[in-house]
C-alpha atoms as a PDB file:
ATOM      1  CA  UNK A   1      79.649 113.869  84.717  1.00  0.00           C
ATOM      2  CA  UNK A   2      79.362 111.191  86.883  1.00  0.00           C
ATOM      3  CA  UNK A   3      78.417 113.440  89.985  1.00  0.00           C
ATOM      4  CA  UNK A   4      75.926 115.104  88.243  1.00  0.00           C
ATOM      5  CA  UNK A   5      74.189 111.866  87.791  1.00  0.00           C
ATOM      6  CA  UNK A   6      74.798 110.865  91.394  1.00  0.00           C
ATOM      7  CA  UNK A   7      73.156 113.905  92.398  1.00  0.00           C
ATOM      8  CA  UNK A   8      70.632 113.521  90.280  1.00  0.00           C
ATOM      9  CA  UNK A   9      69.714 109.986  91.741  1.00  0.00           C
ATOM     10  CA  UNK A  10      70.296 110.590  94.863  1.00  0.00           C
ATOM     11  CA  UNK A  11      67.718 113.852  94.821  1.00  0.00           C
ATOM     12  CA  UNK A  12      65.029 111.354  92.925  1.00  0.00           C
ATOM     13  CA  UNK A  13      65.237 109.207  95.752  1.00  0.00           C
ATOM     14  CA  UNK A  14      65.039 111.929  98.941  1.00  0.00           C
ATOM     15  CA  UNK A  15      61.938 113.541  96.350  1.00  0.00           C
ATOM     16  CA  UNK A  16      60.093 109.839  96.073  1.00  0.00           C
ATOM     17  CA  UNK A  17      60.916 109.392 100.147  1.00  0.00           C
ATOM     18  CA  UNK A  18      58.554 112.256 100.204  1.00  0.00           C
ATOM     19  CA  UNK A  19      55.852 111.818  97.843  1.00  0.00           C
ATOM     20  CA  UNK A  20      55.541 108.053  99.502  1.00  0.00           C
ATOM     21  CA  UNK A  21      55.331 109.622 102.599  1.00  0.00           C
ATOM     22  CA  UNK A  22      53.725 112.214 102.847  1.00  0.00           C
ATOM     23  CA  UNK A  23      50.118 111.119 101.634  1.00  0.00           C
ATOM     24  CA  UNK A  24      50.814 108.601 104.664  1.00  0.00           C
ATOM     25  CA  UNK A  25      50.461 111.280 107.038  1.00  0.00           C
ATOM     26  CA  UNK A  26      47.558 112.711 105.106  1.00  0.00           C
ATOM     27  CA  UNK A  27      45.725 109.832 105.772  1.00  0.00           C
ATOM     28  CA  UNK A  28      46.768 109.603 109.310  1.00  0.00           C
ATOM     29  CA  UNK A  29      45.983 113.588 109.824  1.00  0.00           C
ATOM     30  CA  UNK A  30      42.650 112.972 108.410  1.00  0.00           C
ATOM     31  CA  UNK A  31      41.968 109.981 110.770  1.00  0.00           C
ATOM     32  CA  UNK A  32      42.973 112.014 113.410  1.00  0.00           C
ATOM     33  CA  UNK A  33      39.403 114.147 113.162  1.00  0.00           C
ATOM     34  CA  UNK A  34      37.513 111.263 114.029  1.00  0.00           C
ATOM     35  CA  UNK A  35      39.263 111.288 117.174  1.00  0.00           C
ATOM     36  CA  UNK A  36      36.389 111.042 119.640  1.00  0.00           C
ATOM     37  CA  UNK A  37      38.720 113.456 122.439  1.00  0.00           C
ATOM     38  CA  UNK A  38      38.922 116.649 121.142  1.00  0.00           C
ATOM     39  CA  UNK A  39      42.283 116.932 123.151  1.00  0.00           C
ATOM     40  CA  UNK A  40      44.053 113.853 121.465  1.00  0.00           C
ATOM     41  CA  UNK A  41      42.643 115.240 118.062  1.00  0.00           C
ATOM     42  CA  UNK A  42      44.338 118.887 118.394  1.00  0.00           C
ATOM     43  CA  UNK A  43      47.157 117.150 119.370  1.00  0.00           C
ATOM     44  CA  UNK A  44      47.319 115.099 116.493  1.00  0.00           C
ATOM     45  CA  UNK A  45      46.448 117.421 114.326  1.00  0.00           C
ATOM     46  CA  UNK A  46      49.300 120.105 115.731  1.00  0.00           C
ATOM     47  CA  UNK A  47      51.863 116.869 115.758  1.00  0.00           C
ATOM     48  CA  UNK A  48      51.108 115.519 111.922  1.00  0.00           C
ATOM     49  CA  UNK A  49      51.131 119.613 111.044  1.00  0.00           C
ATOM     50  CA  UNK A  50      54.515 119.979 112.115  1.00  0.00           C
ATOM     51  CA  UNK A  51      55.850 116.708 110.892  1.00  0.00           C
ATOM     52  CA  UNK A  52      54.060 117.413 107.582  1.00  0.00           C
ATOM     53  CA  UNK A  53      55.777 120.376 107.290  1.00  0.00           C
ATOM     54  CA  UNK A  54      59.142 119.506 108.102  1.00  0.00           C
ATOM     55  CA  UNK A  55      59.221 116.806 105.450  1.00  0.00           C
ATOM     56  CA  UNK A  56      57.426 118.749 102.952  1.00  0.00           C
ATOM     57  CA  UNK A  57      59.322 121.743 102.941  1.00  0.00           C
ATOM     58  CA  UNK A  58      62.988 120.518 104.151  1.00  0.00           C
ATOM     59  CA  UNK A  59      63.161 117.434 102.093  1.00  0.00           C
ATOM     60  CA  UNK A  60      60.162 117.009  99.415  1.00  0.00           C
ATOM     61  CA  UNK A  61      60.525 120.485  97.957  1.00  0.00           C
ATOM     62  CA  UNK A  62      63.773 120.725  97.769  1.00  0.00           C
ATOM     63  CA  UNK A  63      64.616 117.722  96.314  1.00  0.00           C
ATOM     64  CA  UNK A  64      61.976 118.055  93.610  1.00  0.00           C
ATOM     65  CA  UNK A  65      63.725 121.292  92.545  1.00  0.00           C
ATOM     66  CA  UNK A  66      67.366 119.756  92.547  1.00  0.00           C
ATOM     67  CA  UNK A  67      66.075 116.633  90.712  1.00  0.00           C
ATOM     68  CA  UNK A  68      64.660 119.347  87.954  1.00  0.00           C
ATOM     69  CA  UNK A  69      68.312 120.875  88.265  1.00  0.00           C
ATOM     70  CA  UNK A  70      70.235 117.627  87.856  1.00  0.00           C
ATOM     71  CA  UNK A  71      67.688 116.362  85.511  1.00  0.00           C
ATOM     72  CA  UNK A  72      68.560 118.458  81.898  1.00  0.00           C
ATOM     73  CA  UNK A  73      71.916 118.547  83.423  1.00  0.00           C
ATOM     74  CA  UNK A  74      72.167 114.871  82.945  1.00  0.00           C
ATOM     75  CA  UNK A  75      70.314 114.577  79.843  1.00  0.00           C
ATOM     76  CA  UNK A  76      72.746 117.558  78.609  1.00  0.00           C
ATOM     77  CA  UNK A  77      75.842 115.389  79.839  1.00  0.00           C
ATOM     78  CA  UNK A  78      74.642 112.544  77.711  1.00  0.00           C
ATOM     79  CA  UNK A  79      74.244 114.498  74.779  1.00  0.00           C
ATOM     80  CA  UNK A  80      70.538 113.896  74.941  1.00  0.00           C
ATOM     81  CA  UNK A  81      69.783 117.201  74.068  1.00  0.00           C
ATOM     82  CA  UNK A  82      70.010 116.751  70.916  1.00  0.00           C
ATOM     83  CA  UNK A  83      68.437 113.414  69.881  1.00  0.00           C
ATOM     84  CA  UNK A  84      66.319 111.929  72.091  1.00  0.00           C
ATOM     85  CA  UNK A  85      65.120 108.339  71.930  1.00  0.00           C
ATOM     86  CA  UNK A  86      61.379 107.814  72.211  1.00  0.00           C
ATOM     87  CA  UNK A  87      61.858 105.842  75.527  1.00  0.00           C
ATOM     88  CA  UNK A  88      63.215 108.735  77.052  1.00  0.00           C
ATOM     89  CA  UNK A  89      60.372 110.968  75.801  1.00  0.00           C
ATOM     90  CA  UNK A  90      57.804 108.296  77.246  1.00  0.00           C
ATOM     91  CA  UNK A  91      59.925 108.745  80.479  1.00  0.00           C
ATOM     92  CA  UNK A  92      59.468 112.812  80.593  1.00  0.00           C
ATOM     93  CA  UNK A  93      56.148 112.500  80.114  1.00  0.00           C
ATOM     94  CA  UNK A  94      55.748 110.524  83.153  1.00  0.00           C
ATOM     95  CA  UNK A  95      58.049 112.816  84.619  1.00  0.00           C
ATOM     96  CA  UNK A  96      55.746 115.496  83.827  1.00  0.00           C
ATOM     97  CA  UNK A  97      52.785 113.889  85.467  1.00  0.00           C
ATOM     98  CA  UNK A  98      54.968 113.246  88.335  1.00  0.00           C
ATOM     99  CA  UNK A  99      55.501 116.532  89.156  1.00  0.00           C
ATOM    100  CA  UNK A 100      51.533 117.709  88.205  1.00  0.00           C
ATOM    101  CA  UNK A 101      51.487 115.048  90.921  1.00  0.00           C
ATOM    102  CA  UNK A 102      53.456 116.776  93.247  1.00  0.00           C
ATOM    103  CA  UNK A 103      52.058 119.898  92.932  1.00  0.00           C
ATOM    104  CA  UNK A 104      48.514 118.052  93.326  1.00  0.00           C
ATOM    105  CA  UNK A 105      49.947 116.598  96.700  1.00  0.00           C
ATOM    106  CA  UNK A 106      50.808 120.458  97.711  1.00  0.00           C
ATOM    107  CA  UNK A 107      47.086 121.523  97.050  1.00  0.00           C
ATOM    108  CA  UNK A 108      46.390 118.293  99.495  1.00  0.00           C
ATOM    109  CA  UNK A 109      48.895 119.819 102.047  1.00  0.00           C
ATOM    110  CA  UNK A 110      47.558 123.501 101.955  1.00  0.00           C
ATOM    111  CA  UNK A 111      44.202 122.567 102.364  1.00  0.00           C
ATOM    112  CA  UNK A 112      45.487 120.359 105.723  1.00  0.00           C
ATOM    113  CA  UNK A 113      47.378 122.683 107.549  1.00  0.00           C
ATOM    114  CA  UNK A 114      44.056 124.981 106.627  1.00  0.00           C
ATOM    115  CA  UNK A 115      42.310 122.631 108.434  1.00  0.00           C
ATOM    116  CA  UNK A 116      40.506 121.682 105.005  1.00  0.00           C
ATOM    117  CA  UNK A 117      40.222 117.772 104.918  1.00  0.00           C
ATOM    118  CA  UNK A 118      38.541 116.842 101.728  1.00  0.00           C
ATOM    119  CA  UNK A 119      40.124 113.992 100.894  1.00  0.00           C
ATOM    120  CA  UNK A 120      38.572 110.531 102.403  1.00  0.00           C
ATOM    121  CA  UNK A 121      41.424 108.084 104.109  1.00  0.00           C
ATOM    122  CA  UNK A 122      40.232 105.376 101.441  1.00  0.00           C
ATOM    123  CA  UNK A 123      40.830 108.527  98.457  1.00  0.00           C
ATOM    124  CA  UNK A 124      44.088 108.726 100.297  1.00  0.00           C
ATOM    125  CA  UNK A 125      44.979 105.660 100.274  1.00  0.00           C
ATOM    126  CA  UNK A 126      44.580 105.071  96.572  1.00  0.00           C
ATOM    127  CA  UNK A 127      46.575 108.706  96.326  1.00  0.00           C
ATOM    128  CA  UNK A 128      49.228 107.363  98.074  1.00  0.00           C
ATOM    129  CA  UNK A 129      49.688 104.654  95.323  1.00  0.00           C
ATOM    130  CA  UNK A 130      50.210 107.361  92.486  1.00  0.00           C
ATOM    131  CA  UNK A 131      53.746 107.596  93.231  1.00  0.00           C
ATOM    132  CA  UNK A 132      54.286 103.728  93.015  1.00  0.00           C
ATOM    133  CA  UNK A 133      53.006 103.590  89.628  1.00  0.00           C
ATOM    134  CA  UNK A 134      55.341 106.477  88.526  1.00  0.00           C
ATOM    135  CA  UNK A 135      58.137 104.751  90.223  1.00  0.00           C
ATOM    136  CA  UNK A 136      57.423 101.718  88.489  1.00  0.00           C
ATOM    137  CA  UNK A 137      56.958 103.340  84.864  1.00  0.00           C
ATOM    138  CA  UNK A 138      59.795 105.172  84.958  1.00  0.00           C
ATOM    139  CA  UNK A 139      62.441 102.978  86.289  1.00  0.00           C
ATOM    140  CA  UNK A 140      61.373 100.423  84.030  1.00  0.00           C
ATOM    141  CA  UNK A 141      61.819 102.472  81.035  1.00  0.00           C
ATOM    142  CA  UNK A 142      65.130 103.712  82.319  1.00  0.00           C
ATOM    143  CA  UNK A 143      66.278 100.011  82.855  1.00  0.00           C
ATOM    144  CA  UNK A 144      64.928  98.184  79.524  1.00  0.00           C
ATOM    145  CA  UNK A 145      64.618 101.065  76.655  1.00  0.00           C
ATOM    146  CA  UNK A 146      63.600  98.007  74.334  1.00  0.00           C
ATOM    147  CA  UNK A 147      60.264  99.097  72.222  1.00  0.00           C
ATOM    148  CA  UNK A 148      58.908  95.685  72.553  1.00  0.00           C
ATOM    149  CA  UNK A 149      59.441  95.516  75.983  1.00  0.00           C
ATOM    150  CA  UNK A 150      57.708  98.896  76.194  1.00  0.00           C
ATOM    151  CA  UNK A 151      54.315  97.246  75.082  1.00  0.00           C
ATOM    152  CA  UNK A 152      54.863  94.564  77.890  1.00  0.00           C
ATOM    153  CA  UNK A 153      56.141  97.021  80.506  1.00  0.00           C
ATOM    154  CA  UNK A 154      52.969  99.098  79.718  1.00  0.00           C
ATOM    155  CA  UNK A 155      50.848  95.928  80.057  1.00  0.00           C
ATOM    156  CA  UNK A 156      52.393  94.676  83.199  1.00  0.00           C
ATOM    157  CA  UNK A 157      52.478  98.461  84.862  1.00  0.00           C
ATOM    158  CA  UNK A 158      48.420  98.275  83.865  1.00  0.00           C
ATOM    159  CA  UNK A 159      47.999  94.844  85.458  1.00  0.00           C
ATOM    160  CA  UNK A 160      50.077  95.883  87.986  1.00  0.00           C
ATOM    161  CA  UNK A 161      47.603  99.027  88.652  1.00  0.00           C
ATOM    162  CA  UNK A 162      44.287  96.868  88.765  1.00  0.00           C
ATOM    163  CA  UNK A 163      46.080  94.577  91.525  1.00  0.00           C
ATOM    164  CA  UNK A 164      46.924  97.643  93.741  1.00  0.00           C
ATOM    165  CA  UNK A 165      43.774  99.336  93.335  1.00  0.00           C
ATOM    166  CA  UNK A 166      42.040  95.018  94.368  1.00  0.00           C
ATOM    167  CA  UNK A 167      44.449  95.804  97.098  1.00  0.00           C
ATOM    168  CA  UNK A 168      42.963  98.822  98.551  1.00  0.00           C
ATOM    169  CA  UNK A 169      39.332  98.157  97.738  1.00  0.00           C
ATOM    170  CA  UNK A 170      40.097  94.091  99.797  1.00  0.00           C
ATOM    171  CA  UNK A 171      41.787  96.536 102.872  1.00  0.00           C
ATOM    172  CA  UNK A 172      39.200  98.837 103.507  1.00  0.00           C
ATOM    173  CA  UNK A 173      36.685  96.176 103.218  1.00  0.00           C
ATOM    174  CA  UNK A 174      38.462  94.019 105.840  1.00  0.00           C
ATOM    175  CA  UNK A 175      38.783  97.332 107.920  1.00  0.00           C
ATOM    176  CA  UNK A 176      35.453  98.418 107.657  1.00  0.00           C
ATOM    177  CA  UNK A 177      34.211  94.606 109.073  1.00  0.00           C
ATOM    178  CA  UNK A 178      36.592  95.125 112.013  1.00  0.00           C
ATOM    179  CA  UNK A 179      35.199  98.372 112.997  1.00  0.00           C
ATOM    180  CA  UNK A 180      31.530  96.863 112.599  1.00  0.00           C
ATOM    181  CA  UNK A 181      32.298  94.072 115.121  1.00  0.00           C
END
């Protein structure tokens, strides 16, 4: 039972490598069209292709699938089958929208080896936090399972929201007064 729950970790974590990752190289694919040589942005755009696709479908895929495989297998090993607590529903459900997520960030990769960039770096950027919130949510509901700590965790994952998305607005005005100068 124990390696089932290994597995099951250990595919979570090669499956969030990749959804932190990849809208990195998103953003840096979509800078790349700006590129003022039309050499150095072919290049680019041929090198953050390949590496796009490379991590996409040898590590993000297939991890999401094994962490849906060791998933129910765990909850099955833990006899959560059959009753389970209302923290763990609140978990699936961000589970859930991790994976409509995912398959959101797969739309994003189609449409860039395509050639289809319709995403701004800035819309990126604040993509690329998604997974950090559903990081957050779920680990902390793993960890503490405690109702009223639910109402706080769900406060502080909130606050903690509005402070990332400060973050991003602060960076792209800084950036956007560099590139004025």
């Amino acid at each position: 039972m124990l390696y089932i729950k290994a597995l099951h970790i250990i595919f979570i974590v090669t499956w969030f490598a990749g959804l932190f990752y990849m809208p990195r190289l998103f953003i840096y694919n979509t800078e790349a069209q700006s590129n003022p040589s039309e050499a150095a942005k072919d290049a680019l755009t041929k090198q953050f292709t390949v590496m796009m696709q490379r991590l996409w479908k040898g590590i993000t895929i297939p991890s999401a699938l094994l962490t849906l495989v060791f998933g129910p297998l765990t909850l099955y090993k833990y006899g959560y089958l059959h009753h389970m607590p209302t923290w763990l529903w609140i978990k699936l459900g961000f589970v859930l929208g991790l994976y409509v997520y995912f398959v959101w960030l797969h739309r994003i990769f189609k449409q860039q080896e395509k050639g289809q960039f319709r995403y701004t770096s800035t819309q990126l950027r604040v993509i690329n936090e998604v997974a950090t919130i559903f990081l957050i949510a779920i680990v902390f509901l793993v960890s503490v399972r405690d109702a009223m700590s639910l109402v706080y965790g769900l406060l502080g994952l909130i606050g903690f929201i509005f402070i990332l998305m400060s973050a991003i607005r602060i960076y792209k005005t800084i950036r956007t007064k560099k590139e004025n100068q």
